[in-house]
Protein backbone atom coordinates (compact mmCIF):
# COMPACT_ATOMS: atom_id res chain seq x y z
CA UNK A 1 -14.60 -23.64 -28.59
CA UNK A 2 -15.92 -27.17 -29.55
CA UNK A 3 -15.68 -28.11 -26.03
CA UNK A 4 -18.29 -25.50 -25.71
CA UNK A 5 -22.65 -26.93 -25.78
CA UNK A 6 -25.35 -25.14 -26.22
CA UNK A 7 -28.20 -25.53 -23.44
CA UNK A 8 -30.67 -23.54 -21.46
CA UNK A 9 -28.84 -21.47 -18.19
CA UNK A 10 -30.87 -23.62 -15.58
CA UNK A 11 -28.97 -25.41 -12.27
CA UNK A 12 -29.26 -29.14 -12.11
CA UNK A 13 -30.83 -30.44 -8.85
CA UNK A 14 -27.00 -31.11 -7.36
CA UNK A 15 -25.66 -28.03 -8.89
CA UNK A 16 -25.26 -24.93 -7.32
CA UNK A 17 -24.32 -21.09 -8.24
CA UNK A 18 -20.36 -19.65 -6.81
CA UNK A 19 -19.59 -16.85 -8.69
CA UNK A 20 -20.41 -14.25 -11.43
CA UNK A 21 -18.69 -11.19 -13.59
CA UNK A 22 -19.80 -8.82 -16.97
CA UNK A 23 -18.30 -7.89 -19.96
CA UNK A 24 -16.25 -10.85 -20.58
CA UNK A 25 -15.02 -12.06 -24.26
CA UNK A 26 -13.94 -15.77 -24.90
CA UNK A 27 -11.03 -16.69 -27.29
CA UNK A 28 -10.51 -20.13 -29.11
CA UNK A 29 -6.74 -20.67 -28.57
CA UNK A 30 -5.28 -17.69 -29.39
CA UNK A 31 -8.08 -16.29 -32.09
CA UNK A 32 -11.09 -14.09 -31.17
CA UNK A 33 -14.25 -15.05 -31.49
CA UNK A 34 -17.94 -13.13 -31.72
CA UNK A 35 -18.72 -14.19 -28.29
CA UNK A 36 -17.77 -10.53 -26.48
CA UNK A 37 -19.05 -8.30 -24.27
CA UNK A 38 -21.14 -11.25 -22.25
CA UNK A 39 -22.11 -12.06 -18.76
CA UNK A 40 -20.33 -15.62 -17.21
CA UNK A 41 -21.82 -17.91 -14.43
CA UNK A 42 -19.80 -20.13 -12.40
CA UNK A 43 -21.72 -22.64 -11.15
CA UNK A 44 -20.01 -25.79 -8.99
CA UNK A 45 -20.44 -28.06 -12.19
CA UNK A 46 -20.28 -25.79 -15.12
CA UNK A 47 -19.39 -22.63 -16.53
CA UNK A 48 -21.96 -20.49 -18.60
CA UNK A 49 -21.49 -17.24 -21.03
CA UNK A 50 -24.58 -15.20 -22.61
CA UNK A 51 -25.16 -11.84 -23.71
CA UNK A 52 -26.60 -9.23 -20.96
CA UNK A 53 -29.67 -10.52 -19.71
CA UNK A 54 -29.99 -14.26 -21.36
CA UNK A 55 -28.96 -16.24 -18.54
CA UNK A 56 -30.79 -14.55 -16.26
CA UNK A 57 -34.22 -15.71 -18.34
CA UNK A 58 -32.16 -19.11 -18.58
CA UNK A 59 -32.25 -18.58 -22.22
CA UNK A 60 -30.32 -21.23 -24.76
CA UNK A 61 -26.36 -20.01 -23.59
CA UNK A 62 -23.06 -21.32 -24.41
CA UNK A 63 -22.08 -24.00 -21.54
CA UNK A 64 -18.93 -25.76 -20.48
CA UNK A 65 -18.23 -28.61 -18.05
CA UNK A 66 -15.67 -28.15 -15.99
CA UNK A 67 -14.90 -31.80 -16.06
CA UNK A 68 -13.35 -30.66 -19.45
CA UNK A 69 -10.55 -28.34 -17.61
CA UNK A 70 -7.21 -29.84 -16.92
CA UNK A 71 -5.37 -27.22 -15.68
CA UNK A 72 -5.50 -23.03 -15.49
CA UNK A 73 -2.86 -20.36 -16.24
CA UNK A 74 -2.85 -16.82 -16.75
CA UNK A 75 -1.23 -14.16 -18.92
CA UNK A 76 -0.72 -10.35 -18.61
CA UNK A 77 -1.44 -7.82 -21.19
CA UNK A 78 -0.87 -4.46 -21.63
CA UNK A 79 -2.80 -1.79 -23.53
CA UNK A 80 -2.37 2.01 -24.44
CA UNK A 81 -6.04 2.44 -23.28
CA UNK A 82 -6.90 0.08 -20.31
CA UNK A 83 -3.36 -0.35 -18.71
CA UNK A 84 -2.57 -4.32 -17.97
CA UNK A 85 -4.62 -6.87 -17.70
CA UNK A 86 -4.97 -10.49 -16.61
CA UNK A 87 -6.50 -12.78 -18.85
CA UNK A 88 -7.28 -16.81 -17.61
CA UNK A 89 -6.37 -19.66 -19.66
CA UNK A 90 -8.07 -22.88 -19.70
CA UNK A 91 -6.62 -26.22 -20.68
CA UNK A 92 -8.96 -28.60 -21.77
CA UNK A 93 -9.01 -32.53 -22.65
CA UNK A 94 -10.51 -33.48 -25.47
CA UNK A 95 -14.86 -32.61 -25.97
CA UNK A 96 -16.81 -36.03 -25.32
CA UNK A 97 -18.34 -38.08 -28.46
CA UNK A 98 -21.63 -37.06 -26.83
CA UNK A 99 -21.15 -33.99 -26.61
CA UNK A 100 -24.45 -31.31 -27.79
CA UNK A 101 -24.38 -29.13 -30.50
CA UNK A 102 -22.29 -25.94 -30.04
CA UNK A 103 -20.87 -22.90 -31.42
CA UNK A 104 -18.02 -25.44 -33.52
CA UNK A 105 -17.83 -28.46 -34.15
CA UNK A 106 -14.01 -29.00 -34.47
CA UNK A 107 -11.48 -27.08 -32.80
CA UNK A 108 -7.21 -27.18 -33.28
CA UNK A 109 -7.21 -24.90 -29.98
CA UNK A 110 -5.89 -27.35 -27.18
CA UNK A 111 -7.09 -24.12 -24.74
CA UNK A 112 -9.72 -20.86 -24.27
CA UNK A 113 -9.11 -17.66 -22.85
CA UNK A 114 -11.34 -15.23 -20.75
CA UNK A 115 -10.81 -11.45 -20.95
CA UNK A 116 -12.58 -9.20 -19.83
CA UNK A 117 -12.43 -5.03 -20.39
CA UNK A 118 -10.36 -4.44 -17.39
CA UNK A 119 -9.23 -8.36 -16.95
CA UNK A 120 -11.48 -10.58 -14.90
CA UNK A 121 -11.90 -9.80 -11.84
CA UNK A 122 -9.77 -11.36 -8.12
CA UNK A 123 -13.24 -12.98 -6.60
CA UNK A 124 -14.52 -14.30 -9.99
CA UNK A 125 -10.50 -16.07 -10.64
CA UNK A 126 -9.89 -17.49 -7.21
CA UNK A 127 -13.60 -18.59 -6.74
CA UNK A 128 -12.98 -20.15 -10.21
CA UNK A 129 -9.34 -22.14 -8.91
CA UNK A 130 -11.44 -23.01 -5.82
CA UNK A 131 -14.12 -24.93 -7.75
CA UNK A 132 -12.16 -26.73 -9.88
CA UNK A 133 -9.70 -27.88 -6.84
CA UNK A 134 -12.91 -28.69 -5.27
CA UNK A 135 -14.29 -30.90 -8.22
CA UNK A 136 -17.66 -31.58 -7.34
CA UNK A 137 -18.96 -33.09 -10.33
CA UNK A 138 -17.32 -36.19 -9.40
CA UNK A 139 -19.07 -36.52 -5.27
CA UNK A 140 -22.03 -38.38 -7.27
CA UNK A 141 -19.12 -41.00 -8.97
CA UNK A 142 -17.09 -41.26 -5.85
CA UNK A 143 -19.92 -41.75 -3.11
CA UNK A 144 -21.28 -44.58 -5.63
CA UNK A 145 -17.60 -46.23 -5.51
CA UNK A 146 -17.20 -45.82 -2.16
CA UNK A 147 -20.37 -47.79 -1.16
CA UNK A 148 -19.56 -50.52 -3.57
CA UNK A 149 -16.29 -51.21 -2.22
CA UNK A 150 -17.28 -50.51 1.13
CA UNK A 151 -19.81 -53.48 0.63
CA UNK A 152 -17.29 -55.94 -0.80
CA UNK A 153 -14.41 -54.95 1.78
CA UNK A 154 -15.05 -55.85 5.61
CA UNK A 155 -11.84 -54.37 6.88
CA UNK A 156 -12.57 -51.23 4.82
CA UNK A 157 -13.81 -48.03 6.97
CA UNK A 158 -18.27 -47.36 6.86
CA UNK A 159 -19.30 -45.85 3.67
CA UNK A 160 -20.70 -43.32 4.94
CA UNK A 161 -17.74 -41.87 6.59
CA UNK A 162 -15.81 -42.04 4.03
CA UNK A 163 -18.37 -39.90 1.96
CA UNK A 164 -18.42 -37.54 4.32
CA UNK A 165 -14.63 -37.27 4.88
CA UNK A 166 -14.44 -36.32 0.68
CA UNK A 167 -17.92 -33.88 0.71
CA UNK A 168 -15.53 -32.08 3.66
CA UNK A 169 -13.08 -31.52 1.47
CA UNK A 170 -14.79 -30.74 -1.78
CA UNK A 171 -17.79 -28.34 -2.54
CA UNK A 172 -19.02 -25.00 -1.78
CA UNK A 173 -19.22 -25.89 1.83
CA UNK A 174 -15.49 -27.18 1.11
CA UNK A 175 -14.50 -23.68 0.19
CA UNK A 176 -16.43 -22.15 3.44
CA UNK A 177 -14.90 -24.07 5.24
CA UNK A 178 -10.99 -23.44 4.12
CA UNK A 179 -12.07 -19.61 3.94
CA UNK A 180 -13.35 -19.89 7.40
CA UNK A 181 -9.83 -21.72 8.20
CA UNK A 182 -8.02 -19.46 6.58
CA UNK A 183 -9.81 -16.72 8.25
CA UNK A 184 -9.21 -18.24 12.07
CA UNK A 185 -5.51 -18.38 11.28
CA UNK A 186 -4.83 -14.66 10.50
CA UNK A 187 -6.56 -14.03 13.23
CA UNK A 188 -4.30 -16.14 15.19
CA UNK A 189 -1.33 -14.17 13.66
CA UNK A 190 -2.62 -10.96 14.22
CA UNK A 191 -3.19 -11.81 17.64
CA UNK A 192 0.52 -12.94 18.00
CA UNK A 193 2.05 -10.12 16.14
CA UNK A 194 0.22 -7.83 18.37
CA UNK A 195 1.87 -9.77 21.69
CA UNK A 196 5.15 -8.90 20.23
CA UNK A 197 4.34 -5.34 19.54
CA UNK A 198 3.60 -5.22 23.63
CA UNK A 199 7.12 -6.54 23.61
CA UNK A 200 8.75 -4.10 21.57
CA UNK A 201 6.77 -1.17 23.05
CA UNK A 202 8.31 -2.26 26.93
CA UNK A 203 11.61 -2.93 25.29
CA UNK A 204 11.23 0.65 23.29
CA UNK A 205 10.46 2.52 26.58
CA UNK A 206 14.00 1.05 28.23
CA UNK A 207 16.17 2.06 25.05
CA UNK A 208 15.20 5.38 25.39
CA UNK A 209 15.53 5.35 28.87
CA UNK A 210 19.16 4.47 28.22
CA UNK A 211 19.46 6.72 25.38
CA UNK A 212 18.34 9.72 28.04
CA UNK A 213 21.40 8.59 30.51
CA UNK A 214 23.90 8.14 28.02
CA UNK A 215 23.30 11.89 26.82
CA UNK A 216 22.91 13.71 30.05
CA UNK A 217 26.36 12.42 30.41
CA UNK A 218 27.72 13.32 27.03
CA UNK A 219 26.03 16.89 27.54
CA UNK A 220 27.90 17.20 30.40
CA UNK A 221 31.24 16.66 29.05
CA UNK A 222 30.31 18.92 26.45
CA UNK A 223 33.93 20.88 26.94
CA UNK A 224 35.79 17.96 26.23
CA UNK A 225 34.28 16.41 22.97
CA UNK A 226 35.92 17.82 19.67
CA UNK A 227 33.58 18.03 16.63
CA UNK A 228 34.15 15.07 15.43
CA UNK A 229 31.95 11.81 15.11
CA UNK A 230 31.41 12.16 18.84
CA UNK A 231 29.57 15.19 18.47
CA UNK A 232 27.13 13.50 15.68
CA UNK A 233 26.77 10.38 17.62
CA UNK A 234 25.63 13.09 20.47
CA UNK A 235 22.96 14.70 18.36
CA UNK A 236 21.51 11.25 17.28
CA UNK A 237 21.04 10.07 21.27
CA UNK A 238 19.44 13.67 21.72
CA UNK A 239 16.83 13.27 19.61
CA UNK A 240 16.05 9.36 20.18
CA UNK A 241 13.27 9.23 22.31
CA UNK A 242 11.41 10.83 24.58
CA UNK A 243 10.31 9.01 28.07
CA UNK A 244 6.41 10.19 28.37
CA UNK A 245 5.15 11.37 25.18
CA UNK A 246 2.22 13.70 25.20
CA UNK A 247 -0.68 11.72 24.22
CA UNK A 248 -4.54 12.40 23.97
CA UNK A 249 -5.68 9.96 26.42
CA UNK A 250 -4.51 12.15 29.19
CA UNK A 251 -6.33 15.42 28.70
CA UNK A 252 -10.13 16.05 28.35
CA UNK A 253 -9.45 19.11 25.91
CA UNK A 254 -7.74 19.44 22.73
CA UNK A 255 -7.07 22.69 23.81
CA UNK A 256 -4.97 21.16 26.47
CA UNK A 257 -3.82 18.33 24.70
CA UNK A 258 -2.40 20.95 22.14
CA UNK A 259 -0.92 22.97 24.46
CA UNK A 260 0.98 20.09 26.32
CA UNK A 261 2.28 18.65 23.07
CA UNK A 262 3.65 22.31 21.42
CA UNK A 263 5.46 22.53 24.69
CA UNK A 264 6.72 19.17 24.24
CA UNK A 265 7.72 19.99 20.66
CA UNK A 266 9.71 22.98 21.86
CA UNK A 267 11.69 21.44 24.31
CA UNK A 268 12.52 18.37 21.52
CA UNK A 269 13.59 21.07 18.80
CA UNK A 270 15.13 23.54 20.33
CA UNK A 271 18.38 22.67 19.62
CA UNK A 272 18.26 21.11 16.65
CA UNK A 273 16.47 23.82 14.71
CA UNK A 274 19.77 26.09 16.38
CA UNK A 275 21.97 24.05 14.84
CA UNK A 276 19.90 24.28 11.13
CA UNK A 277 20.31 27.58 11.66
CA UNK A 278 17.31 29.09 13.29
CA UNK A 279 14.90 26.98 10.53
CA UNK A 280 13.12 23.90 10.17
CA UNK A 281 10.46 22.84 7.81
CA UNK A 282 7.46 20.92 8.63
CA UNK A 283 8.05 17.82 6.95
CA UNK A 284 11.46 17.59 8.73
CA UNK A 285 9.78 18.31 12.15
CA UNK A 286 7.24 15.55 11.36
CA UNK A 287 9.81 13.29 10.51
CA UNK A 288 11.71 14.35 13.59
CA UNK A 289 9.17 14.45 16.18
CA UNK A 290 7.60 10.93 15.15
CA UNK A 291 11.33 9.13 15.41
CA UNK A 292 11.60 10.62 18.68
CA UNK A 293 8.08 9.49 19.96
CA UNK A 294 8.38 5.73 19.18
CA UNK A 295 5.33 4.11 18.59
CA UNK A 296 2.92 7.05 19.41
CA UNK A 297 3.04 8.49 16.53
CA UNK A 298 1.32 11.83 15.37
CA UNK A 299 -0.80 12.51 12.87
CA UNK A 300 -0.15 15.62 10.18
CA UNK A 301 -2.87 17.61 11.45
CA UNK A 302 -1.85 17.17 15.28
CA UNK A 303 1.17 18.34 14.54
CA UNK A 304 0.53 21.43 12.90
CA UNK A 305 -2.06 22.27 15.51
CA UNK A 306 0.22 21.49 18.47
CA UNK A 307 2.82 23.83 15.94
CA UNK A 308 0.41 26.97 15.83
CA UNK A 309 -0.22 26.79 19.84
CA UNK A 310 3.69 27.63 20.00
CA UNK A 311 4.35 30.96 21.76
CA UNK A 312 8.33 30.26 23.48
CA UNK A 313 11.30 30.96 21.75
CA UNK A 314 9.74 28.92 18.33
CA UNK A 315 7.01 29.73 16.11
CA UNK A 316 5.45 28.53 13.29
CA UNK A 317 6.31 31.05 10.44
CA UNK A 318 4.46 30.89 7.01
CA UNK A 319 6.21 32.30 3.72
CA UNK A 320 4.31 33.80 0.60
CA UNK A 321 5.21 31.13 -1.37
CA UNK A 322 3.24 28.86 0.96
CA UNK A 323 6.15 27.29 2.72
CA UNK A 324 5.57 27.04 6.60
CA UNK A 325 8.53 26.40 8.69
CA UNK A 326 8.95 26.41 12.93
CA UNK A 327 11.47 29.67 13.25
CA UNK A 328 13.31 30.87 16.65
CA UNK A 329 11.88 33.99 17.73
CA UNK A 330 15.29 35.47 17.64
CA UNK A 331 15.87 34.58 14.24
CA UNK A 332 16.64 38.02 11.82
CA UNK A 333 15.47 37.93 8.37
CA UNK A 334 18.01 41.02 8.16
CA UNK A 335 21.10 38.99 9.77
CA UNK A 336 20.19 35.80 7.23
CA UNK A 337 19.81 37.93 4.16
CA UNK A 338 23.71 39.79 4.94
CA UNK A 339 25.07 35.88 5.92
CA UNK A 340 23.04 34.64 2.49
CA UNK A 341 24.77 37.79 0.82
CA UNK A 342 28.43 36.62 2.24
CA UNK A 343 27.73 33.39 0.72
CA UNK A 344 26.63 34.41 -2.93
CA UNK A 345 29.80 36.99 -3.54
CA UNK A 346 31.87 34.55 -2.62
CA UNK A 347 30.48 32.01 -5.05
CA UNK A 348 30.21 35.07 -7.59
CA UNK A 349 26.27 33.14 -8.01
CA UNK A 350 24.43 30.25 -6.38
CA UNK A 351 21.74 28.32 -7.23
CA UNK A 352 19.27 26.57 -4.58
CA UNK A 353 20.65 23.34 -4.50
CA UNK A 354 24.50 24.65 -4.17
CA UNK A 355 22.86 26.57 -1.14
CA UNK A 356 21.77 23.76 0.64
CA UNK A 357 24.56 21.71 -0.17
CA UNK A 358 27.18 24.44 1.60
CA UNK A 359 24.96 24.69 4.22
CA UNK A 360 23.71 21.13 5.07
CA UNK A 361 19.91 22.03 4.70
CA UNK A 362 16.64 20.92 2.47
CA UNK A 363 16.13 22.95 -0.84
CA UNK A 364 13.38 24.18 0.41
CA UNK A 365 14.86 26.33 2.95
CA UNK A 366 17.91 27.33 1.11
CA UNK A 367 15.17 28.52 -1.35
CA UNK A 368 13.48 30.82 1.43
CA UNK A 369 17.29 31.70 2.24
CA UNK A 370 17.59 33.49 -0.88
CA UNK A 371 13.96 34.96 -1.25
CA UNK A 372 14.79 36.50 1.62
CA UNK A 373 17.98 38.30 0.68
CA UNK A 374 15.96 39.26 -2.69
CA UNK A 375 13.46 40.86 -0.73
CA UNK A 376 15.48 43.13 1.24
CA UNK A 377 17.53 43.70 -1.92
CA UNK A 378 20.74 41.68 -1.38
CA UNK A 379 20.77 39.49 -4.17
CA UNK A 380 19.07 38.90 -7.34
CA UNK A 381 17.66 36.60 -9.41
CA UNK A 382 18.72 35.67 -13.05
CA UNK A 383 15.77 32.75 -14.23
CA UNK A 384 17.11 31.01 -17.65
CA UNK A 385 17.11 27.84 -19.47
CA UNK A 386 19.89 26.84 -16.85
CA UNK A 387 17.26 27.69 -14.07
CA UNK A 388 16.89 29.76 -11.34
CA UNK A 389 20.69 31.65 -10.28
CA UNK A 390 21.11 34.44 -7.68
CA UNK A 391 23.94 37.31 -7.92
CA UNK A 392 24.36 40.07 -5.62
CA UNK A 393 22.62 43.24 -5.85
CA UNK A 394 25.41 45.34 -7.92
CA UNK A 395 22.52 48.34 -7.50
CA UNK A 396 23.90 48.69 -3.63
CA UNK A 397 27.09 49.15 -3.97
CA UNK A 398 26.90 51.54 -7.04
CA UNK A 399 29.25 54.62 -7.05
């Protein structure tokens, strides 16, 4: 803190304001101080911290030069209250022997550090790494050597352009101009990433054009294929890709566009829900129908819109516990709750998950499985600190 002078918050003529931030607290070293809870001012020369409101009527404020900071570093904190937060360390040299009166006169600390609440924040730290990479403090010093040895040195380049070479590196306009640099070169990137997304999206639309061929001719030899790895490697080409996904550009109407797409959908799942036994939830047809469609991809609510136009052998089905599924029309709550039955005697009881292990499925429909069966008075439920077990019905089958 004895690097620290006290003056009046006013810009010199060469000086100029970068960055700002509140409720900030300065340490000296590793001790606390009184100076908390203040407003800090970056300028491209100095650094200045005052309570709410002083330096805005460039009252008498603590002030730094940041000719004084070596080096920065940071440290994390955590906190029971406020989470973690990033506190800046700065690593001085030594105060000058004419320095101004401040808040100490001597000073073991070597360092300060700035805290703030919720740590200081991004634009206040990397505006403050910018200006002290920058250094402008010393243009004034370096323009003055320049011209002296430009003077004395008649192979040397013009003064002038030398000046102007270092004020293009260093200053505010400095940092515009890397930001602006910076900016240009993203853009570039973007621009090439998105050249070989075009790539990837012609290249997508031939893999699932081979993907299509390849199981038209497995379907085919459907006879001759055990179930074996074959027959998985057969359901993974089925549901690769599709070669003209339904889209939105193509119809006027979301009425239309709807209809079109739950068509689509029903085509896509009609076998696999069959094989998941007449079911499949929501987030599973999501998952499903997005694979399939490459990079046009649909949104949540899409989908369950294009889902509640369905009217062919699926539907969307909604349970009471909330749980909404796509169902084949010919699927028998009466037929799953004897099959569910089958399955609990011989297990004596099940719980959800040993459900959906036995029968390949998500928890949450080997959880509808069973609410079923309860319903219609299969099976019933015994809920204890072991959780939630199922046991058939021994009412039925009384004598």
């Amino acid at each position: 803190m004895n690097r620290f002078a006290y003056v009046e918050a006013r810009l010199s003529p060469n000086e100029s304001f970068v960055s700002r931030d509140n409720k900030v607290k300065i340490y000296d070293g590793d001790q606390k101080t009184e100076f908390e809870e203040g407003e800090i001012v970056l300028t491209t020369h100095r650094l200045f911290w005052g309570r709410p409101g002083e330096i805005a009527r460039a009252a008498i404020t603590l002030c730094l030069p940041l000719s004084y900071v070596i080096s920065l570093s940071e440290e994390t904190t955590a906190s029971n209250f406020f989470g973690r937060k990033t506190r800046i360390i700065m690593h001085l040299r030594p105060p000058a022997p004419d320095k101004g009166p401040g808040p100490l006169d001597t000073s073991r600390a070597t360092h300060i550090k700035l805290s703030g609440k919720n740590g200081l924040s991004m634009e206040f730290h990397s505006a403050l790494r910018e200006t002290l990479n920058a250094r402008v403090w010393e243009i004034l010093l370096t323009s003055e050597t320049i011209i002296s040895s430009g003077a004395n040195s008649p192979t040397s380049e013009p003064a002038n352009d030398r000046l102007a070479r270092i004020q293009k590196r260093t200053g505010i306009g400095g940092i515009e101009r890397h930001l602006e640099a910076k900016a240009k070169a993203t853009d570039e990137n973007i621009a090439l990433a998105f050249q070989d997304l075009s790539v990837l999206m012609a290249m997508a639309k031939d893999m699932v054009g081979v993907s299509k061929t390849i199981s038209s001719k497995i379907r085919e030899q459907k006879g001759e294929i055990s179930d074996d790895e074959t027959v998985r490697f057969k359901s993974y080409l089925m549901s690769l890709g599709i070669d003209d996904p339904v889209t939105r550009d193509n119809f006027t109407s979301n009425s239309a566009y709807f209809s079109s797409l739950a068509r689509q959908i029903c085509e896509m799942l009609l076998d696999p829900i069959e094989e998941q036994g007449g079911m499949m939830s929501l987030a599973d047809v999501y998952c499903r129908v997005n694979r399939a469609r490459g990079l046009e991809l649909l949104s949540p609510e899409d989908l369950l819109h294009a889902c509640e136009q369905l009217s062919g052998p699926i539907r969307l089905r909604s349970f009471p516990s909330g749980a909404r599924v796509l169902q084949l029309e010919s699927h028998d709550d009466a037929l799953i709750a004897v099959d569910t039955l089958e399955k609990v005697q011989v297990a004596e009881s099940l719980a959800v998950e040993e459900l959906a292990k036995q029968l390949g499925i998500s928890l949450l429909l080997a959880k509808e499985r069973l609410l079923v069966a309860e319903r219609l008075g299969k099976v019933c439920r015994d809920e204890s600190v072991e959780g939630l077990r199922f046991y058939p019905n021994l009412l039925l089958n009384r004598d």
